[in-house]
C-alpha atoms as a PDB file:
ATOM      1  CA  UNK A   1     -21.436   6.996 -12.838  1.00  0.00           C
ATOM      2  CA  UNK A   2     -17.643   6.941 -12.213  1.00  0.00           C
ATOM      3  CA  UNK A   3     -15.901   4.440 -13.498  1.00  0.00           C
ATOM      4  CA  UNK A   4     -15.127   3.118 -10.272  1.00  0.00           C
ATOM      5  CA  UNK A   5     -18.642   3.150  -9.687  1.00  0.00           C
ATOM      6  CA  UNK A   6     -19.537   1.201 -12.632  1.00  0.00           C
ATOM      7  CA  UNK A   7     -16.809  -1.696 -11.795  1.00  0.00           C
ATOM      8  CA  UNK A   8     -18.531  -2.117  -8.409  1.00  0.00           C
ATOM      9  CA  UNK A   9     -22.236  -2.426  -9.671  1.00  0.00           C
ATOM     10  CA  UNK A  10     -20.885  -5.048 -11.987  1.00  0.00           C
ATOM     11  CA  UNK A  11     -19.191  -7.408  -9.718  1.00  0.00           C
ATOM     12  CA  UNK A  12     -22.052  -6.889  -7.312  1.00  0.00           C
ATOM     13  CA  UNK A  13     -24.639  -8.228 -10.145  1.00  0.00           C
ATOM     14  CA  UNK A  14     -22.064 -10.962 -10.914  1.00  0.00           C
ATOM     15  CA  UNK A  15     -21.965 -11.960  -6.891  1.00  0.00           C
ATOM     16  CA  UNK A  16     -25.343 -11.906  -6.645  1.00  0.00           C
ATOM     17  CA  UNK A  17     -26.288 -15.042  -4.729  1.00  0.00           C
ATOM     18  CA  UNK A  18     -29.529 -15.376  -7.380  1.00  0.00           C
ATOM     19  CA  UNK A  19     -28.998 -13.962 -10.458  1.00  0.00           C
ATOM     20  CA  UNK A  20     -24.972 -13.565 -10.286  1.00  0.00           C
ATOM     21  CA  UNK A  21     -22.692 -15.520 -12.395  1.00  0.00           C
ATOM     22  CA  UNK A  22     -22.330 -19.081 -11.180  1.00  0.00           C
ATOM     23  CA  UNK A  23     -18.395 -19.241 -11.480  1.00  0.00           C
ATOM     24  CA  UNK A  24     -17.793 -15.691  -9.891  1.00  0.00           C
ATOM     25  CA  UNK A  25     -20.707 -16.348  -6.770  1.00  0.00           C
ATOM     26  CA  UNK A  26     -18.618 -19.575  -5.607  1.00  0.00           C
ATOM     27  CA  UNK A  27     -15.110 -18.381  -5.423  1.00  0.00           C
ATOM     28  CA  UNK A  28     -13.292 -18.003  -2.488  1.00  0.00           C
ATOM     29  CA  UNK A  29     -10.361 -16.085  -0.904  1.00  0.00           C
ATOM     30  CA  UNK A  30      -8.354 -19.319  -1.134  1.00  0.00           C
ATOM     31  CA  UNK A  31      -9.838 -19.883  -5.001  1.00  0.00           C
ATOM     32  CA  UNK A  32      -8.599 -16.345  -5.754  1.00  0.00           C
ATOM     33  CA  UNK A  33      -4.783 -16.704  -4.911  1.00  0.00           C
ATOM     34  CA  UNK A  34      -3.617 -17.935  -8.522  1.00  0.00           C
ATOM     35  CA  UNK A  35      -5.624 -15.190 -10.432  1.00  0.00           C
ATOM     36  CA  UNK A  36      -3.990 -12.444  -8.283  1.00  0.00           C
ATOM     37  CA  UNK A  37      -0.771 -13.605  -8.917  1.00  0.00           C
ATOM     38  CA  UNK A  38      -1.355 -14.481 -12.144  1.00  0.00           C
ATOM     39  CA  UNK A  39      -2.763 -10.964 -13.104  1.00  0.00           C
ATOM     40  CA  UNK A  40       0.375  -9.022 -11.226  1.00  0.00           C
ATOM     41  CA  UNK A  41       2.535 -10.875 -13.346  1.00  0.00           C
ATOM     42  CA  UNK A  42       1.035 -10.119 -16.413  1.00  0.00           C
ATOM     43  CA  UNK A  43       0.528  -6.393 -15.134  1.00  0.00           C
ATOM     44  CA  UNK A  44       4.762  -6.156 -14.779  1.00  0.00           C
ATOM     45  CA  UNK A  45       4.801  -7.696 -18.351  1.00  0.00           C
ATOM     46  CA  UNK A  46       2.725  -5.048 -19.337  1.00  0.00           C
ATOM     47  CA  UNK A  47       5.063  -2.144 -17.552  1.00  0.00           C
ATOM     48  CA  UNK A  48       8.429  -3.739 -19.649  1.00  0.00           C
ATOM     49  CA  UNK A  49       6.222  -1.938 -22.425  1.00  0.00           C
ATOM     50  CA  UNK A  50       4.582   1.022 -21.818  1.00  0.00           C
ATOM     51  CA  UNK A  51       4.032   2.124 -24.911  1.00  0.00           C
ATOM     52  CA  UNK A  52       1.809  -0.329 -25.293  1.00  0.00           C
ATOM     53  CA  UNK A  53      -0.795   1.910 -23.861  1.00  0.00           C
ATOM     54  CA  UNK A  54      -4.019  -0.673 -24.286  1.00  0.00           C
ATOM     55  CA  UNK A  55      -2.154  -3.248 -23.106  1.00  0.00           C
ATOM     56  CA  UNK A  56      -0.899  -1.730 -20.228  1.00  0.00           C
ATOM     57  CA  UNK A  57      -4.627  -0.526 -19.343  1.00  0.00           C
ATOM     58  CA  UNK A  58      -5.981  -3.354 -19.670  1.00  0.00           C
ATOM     59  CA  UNK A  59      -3.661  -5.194 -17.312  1.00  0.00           C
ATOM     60  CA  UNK A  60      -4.339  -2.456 -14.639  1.00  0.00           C
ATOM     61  CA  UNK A  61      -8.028  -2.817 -15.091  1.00  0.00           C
ATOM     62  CA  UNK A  62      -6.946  -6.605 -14.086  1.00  0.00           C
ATOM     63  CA  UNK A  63      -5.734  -6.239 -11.324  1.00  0.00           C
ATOM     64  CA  UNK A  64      -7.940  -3.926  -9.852  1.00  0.00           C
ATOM     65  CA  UNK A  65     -10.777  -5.946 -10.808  1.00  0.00           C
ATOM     66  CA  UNK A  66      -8.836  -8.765  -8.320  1.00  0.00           C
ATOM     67  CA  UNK A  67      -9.050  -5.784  -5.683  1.00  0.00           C
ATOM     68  CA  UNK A  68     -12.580  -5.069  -6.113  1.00  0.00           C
ATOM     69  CA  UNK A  69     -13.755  -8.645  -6.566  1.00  0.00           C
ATOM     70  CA  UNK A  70     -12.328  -9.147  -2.835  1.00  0.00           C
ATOM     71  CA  UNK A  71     -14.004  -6.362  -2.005  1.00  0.00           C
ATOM     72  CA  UNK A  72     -17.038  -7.225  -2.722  1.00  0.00           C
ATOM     73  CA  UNK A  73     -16.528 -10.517  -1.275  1.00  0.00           C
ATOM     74  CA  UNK A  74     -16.191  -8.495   1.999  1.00  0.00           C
ATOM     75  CA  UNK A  75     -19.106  -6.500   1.670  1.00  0.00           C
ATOM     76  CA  UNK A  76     -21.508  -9.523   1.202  1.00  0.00           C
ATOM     77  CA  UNK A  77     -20.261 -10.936   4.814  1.00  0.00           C
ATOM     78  CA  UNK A  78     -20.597  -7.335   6.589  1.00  0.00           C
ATOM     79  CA  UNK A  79     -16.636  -7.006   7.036  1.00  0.00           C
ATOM     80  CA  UNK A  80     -15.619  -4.210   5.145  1.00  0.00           C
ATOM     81  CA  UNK A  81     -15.723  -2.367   1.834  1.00  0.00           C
ATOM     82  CA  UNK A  82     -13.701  -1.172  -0.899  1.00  0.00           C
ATOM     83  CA  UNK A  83     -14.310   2.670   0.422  1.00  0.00           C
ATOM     84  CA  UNK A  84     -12.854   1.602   3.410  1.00  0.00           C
ATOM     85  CA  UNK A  85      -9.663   0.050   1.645  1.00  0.00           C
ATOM     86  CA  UNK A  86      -9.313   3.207  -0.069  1.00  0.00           C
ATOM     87  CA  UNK A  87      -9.596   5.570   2.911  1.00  0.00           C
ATOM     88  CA  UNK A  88      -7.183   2.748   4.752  1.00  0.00           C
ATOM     89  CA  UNK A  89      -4.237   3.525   2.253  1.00  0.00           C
ATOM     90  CA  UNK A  90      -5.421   7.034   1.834  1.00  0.00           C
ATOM     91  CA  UNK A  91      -4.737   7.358   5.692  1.00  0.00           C
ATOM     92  CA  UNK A  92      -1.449   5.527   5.548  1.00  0.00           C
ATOM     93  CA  UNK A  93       0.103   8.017   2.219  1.00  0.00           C
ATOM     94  CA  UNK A  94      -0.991  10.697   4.309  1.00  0.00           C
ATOM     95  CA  UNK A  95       0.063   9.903   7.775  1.00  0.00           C
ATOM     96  CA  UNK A  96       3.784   8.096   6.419  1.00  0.00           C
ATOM     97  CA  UNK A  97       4.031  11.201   4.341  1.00  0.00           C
ATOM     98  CA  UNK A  98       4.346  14.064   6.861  1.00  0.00           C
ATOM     99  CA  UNK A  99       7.072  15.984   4.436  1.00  0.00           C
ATOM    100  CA  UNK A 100       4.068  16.864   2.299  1.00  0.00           C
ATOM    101  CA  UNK A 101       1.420  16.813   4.341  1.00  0.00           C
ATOM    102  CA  UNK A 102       3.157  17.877   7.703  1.00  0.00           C
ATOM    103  CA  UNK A 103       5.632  20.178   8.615  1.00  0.00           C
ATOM    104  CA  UNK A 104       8.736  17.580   8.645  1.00  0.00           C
ATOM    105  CA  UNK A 105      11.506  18.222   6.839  1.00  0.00           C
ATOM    106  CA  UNK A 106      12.961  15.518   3.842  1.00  0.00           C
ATOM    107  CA  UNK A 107      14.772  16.832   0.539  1.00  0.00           C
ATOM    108  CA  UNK A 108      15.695  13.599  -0.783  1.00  0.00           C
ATOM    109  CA  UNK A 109      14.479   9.792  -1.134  1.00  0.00           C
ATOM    110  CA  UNK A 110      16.968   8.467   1.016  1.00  0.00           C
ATOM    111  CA  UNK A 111      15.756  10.461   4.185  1.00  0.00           C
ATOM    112  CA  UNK A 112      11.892  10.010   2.961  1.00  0.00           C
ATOM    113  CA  UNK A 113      12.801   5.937   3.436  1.00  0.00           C
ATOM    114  CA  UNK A 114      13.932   6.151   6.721  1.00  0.00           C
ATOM    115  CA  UNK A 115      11.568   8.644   7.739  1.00  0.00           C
ATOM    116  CA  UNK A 116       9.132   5.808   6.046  1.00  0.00           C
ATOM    117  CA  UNK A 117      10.670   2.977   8.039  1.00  0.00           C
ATOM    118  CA  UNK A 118      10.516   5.101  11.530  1.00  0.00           C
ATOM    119  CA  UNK A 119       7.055   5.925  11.069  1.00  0.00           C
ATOM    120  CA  UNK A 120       6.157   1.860  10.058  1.00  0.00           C
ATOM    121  CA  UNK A 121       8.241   0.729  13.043  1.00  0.00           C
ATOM    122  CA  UNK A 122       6.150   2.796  15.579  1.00  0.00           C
ATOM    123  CA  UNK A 123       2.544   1.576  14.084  1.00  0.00           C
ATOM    124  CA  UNK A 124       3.412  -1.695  14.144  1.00  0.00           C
ATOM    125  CA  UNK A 125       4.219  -1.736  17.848  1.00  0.00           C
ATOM    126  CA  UNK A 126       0.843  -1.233  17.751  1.00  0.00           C
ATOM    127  CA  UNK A 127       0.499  -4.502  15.861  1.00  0.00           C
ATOM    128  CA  UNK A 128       3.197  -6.404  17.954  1.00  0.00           C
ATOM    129  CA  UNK A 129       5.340  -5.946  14.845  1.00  0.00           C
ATOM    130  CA  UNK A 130       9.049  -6.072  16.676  1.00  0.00           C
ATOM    131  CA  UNK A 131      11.903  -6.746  13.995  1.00  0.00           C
ATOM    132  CA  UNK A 132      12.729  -3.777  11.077  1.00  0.00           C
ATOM    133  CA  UNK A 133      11.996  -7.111   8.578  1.00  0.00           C
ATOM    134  CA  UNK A 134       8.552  -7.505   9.739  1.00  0.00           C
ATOM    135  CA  UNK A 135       6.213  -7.121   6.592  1.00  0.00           C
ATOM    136  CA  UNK A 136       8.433  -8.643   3.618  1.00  0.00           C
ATOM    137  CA  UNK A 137       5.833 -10.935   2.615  1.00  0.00           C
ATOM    138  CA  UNK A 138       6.558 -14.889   2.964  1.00  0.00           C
ATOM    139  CA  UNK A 139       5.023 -15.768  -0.675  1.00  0.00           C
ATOM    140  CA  UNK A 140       7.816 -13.692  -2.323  1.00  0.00           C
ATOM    141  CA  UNK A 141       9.600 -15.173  -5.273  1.00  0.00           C
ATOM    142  CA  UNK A 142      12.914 -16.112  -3.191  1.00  0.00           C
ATOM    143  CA  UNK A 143      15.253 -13.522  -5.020  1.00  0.00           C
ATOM    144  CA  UNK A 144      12.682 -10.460  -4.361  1.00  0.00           C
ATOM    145  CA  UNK A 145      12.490 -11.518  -0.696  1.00  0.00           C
ATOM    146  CA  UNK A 146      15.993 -11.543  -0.675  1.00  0.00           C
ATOM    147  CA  UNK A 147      16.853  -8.156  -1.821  1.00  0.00           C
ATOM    148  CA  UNK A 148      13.451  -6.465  -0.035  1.00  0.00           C
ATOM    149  CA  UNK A 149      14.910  -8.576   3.462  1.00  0.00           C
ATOM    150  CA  UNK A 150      18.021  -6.258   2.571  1.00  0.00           C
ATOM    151  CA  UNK A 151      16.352  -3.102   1.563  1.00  0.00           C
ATOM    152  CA  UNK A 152      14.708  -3.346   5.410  1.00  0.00           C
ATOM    153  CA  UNK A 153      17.996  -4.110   7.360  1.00  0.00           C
ATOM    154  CA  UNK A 154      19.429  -1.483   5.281  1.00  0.00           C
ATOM    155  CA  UNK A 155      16.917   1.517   6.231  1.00  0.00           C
ATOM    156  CA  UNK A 156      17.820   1.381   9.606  1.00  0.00           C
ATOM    157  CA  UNK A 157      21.115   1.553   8.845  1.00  0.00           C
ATOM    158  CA  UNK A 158      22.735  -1.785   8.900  1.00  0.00           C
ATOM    159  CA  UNK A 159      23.998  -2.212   5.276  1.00  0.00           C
ATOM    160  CA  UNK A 160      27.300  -1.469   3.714  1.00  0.00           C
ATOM    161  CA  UNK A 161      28.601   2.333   3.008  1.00  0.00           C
ATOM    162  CA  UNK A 162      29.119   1.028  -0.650  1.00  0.00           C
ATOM    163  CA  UNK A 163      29.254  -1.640  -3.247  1.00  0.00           C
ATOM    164  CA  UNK A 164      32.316  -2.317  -2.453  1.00  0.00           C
ATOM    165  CA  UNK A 165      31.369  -4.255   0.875  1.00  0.00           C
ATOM    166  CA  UNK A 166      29.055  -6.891  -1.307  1.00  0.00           C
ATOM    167  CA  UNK A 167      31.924  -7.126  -3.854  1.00  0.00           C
ATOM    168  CA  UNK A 168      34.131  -8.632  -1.522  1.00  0.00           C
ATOM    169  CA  UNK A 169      31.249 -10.637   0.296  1.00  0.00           C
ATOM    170  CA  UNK A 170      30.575 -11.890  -3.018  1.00  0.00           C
ATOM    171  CA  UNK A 171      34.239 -13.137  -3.295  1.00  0.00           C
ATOM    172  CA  UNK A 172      34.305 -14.652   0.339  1.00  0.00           C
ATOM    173  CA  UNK A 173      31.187 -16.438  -0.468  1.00  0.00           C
ATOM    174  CA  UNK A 174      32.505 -17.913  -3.964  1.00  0.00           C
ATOM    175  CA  UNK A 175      35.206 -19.402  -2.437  1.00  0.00           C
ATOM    176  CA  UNK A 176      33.559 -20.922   0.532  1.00  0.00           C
ATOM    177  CA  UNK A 177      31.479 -22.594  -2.502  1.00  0.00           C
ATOM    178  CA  UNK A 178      34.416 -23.406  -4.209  1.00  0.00           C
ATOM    179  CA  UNK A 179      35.745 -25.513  -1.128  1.00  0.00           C
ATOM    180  CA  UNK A 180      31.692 -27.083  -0.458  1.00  0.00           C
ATOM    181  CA  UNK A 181      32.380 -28.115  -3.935  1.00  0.00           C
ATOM    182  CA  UNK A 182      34.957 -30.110  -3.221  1.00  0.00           C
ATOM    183  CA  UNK A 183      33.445 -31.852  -0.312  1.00  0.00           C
ATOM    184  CA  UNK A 184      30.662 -33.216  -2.266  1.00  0.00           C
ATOM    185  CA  UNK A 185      28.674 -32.388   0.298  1.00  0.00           C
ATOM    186  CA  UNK A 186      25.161 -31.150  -1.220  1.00  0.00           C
ATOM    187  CA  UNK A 187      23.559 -29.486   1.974  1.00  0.00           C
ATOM    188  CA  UNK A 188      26.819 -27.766   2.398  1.00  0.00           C
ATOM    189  CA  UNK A 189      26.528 -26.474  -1.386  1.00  0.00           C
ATOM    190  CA  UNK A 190      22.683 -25.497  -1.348  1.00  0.00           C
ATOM    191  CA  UNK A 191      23.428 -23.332   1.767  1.00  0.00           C
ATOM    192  CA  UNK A 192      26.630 -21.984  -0.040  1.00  0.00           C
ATOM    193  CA  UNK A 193      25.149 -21.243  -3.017  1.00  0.00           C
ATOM    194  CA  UNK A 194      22.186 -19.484  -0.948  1.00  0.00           C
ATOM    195  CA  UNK A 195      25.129 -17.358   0.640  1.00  0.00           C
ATOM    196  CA  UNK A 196      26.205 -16.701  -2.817  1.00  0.00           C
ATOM    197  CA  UNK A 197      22.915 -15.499  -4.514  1.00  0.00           C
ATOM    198  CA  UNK A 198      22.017 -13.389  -1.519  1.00  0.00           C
ATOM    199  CA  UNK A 199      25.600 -11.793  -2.191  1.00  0.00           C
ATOM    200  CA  UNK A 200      24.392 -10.899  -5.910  1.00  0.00           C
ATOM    201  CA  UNK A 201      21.292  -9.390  -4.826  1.00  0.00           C
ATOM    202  CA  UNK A 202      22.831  -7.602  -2.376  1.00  0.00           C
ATOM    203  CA  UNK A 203      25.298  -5.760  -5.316  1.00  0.00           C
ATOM    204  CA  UNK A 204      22.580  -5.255  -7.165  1.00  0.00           C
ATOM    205  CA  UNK A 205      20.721  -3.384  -4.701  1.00  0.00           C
ATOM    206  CA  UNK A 206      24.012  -1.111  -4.231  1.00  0.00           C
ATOM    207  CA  UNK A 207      23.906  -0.485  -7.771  1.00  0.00           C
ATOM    208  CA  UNK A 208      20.647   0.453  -8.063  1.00  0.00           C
ATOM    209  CA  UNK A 209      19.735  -2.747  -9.886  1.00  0.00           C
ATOM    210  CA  UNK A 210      16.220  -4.899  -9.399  1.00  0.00           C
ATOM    211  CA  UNK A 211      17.879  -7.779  -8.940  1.00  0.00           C
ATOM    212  CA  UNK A 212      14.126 -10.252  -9.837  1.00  0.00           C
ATOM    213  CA  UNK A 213      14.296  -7.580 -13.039  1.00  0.00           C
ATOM    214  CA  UNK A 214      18.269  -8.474 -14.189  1.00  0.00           C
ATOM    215  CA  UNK A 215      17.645 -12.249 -13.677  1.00  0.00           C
ATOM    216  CA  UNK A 216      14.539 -12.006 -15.840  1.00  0.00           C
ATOM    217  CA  UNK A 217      16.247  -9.666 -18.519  1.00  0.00           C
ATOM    218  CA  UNK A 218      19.184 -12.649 -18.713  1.00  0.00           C
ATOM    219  CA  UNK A 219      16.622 -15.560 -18.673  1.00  0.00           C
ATOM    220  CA  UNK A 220      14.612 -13.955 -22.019  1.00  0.00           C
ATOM    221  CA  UNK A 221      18.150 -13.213 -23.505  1.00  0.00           C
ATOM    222  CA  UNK A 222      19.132 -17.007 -22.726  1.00  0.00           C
ATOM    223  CA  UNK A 223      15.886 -18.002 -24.107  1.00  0.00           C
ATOM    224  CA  UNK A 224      16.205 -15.590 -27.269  1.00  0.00           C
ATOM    225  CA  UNK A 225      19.673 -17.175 -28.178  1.00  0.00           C
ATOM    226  CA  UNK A 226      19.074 -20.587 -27.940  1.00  0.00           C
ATOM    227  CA  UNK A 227      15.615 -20.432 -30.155  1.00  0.00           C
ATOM    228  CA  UNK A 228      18.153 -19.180 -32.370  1.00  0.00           C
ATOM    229  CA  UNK A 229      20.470 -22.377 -31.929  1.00  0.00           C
ATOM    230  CA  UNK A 230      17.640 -24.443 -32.456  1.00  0.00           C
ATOM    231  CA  UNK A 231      16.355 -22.397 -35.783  1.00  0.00           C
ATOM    232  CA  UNK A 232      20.190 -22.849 -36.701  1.00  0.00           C
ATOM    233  CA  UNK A 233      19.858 -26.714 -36.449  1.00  0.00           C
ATOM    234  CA  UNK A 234      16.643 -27.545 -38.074  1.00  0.00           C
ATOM    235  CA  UNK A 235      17.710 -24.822 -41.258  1.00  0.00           C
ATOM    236  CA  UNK A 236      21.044 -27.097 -41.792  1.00  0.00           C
ATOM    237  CA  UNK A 237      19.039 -30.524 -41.454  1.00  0.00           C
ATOM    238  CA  UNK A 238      20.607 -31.253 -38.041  1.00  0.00           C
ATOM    239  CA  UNK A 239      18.892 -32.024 -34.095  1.00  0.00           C
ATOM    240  CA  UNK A 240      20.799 -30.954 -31.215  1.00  0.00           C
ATOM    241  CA  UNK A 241      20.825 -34.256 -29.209  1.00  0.00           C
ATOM    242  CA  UNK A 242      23.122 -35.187 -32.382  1.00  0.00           C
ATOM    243  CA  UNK A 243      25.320 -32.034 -32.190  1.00  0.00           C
ATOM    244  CA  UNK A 244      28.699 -31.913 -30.097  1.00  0.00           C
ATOM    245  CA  UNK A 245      28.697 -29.031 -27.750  1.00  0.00           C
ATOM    246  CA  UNK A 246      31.598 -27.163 -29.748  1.00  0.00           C
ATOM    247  CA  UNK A 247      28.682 -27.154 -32.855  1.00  0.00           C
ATOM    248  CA  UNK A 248      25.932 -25.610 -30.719  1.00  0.00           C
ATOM    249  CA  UNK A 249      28.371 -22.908 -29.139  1.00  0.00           C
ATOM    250  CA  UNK A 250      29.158 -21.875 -32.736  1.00  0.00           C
ATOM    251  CA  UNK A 251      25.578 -21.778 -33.405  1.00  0.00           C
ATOM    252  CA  UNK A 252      25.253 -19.618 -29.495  1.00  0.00           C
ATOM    253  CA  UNK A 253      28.316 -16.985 -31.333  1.00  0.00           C
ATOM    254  CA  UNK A 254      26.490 -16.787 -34.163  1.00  0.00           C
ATOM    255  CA  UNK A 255      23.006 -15.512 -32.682  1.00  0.00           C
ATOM    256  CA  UNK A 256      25.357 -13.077 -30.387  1.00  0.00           C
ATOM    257  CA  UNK A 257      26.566 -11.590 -33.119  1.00  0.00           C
ATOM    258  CA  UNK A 258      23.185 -10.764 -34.867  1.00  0.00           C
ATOM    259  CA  UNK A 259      22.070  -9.203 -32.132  1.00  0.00           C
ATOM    260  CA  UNK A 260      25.278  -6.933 -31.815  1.00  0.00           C
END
């Protein structure tokens, strides 16, 4: 028995509407939703550190259980089952990759994508899919929308040659904030500061950056340094509600330093 094999006799026992677990037989699609994000999140955690090989196996095994657990689901109502979701994507890697599996002709990533993007624009006419943005999933976390809305514009060819073109956009959109700013007018600065952040993404893409990845590298250093603020307090008998500002930024220099 593969392995594969073995996961789906499992959660077929556990979804047994008799002898099955009673938590697992009562979910629902709707009930699932937190654990599959929840699981994906912990699965990226995993990939900041490979080397961390158990870890990072056992987060896999998570997710696909979330995968086969749906599965399953859809094999108890007759609608489909998880053979056919692997022949489904086994069709689609073969059919959007006719470089290797065809006789088309693509040397490097960047023609591969818009060979990619051709070939998902003319099977979802099929689906009434009409606009190159169709597919960036609605549930995104805002920033990741942001820069995959970007990545889709940009594959059929509306982007800039360059960095260069969000550099400046990034300027024009700073000081259109700067002016909202002065209005006082907060609608005015939440769609300013939307402008702006969409800007930022936008660079980072250019550069090659995951823009959801530097935001999250920045929030643990933020968090890392001002743990080490608070250590800094406690060890000299002090609590930061009762420490000027100019206090806790010495304490901020000194936990930059250690880490240099």
């Amino acid at each position: 028995m593969t392995g594969i094999e073995r996961l789906h006799s499992i959660m077929t026992r556990l979804r047994d509407p008799q002898t099955g677990c009673p938590w697992d037989r009562v979910q629902t699609l709707e009930s699932l939703k937190p654990c599959v994000l929840e699981e994906t999140y912990e699965l990226l955690a995993a990939m900041d550190n490979p080397a961390d090989k158990a870890n990072h196996i056992e987060e896999l095994g998570d997710v696909l259980l979330q995968v086969m657990f749906q599965c399953v689901m859809a094999e108890q109502n007759g609608d489909f089952t998880f053979d056919d979701v692997a022949n489904a994507i086994s069709d689609k890697l073969v059919h959007r990759h006719p470089h290797v599996f065809g006789n088309v002709k693509a040397d490097d990533p960047a023609t591969v994508l818009r060979n990619w993007e051709q070939i998902k624009q003319l099977e979802h006419k099929k689906e009434k899919r009409h606009s190159a943005l169709d597919g960036v999933p609605a549930t995104l976390p805002a920033l990741l929308k942001a820069q995959r809305t970007q990545e889709k514009a940009a594959r059929v060819g509306f982007d800039w040659p360059d960095a260069n073109g969000p550099k400046e956009k990034i300027a024009e959109e700073m000081a259109e904030l700067e002016k909202e700013i002065s209005s006082g007018d907060k609608d005015r600065q939440k769609r300013e500061l939307g402008d702006l952040i969409f800007a930022v993404a936008n660079l980072a893409r250019h550069l090659g950056v995951d823009s959801e990845s530097a935001l999250e590298l920045t929030t643990s250093k933020f968090s890392r340094r001002f743990r080490a603020v608070e250590a800094g307090a406690k060890a000299a008998g002090r609590n930061l509600k009762e420490m000027t500002l100019a206090e806790m930024d010495a304490l901020w220099d000194e936990a930059k330093s250690d880490e240099c």
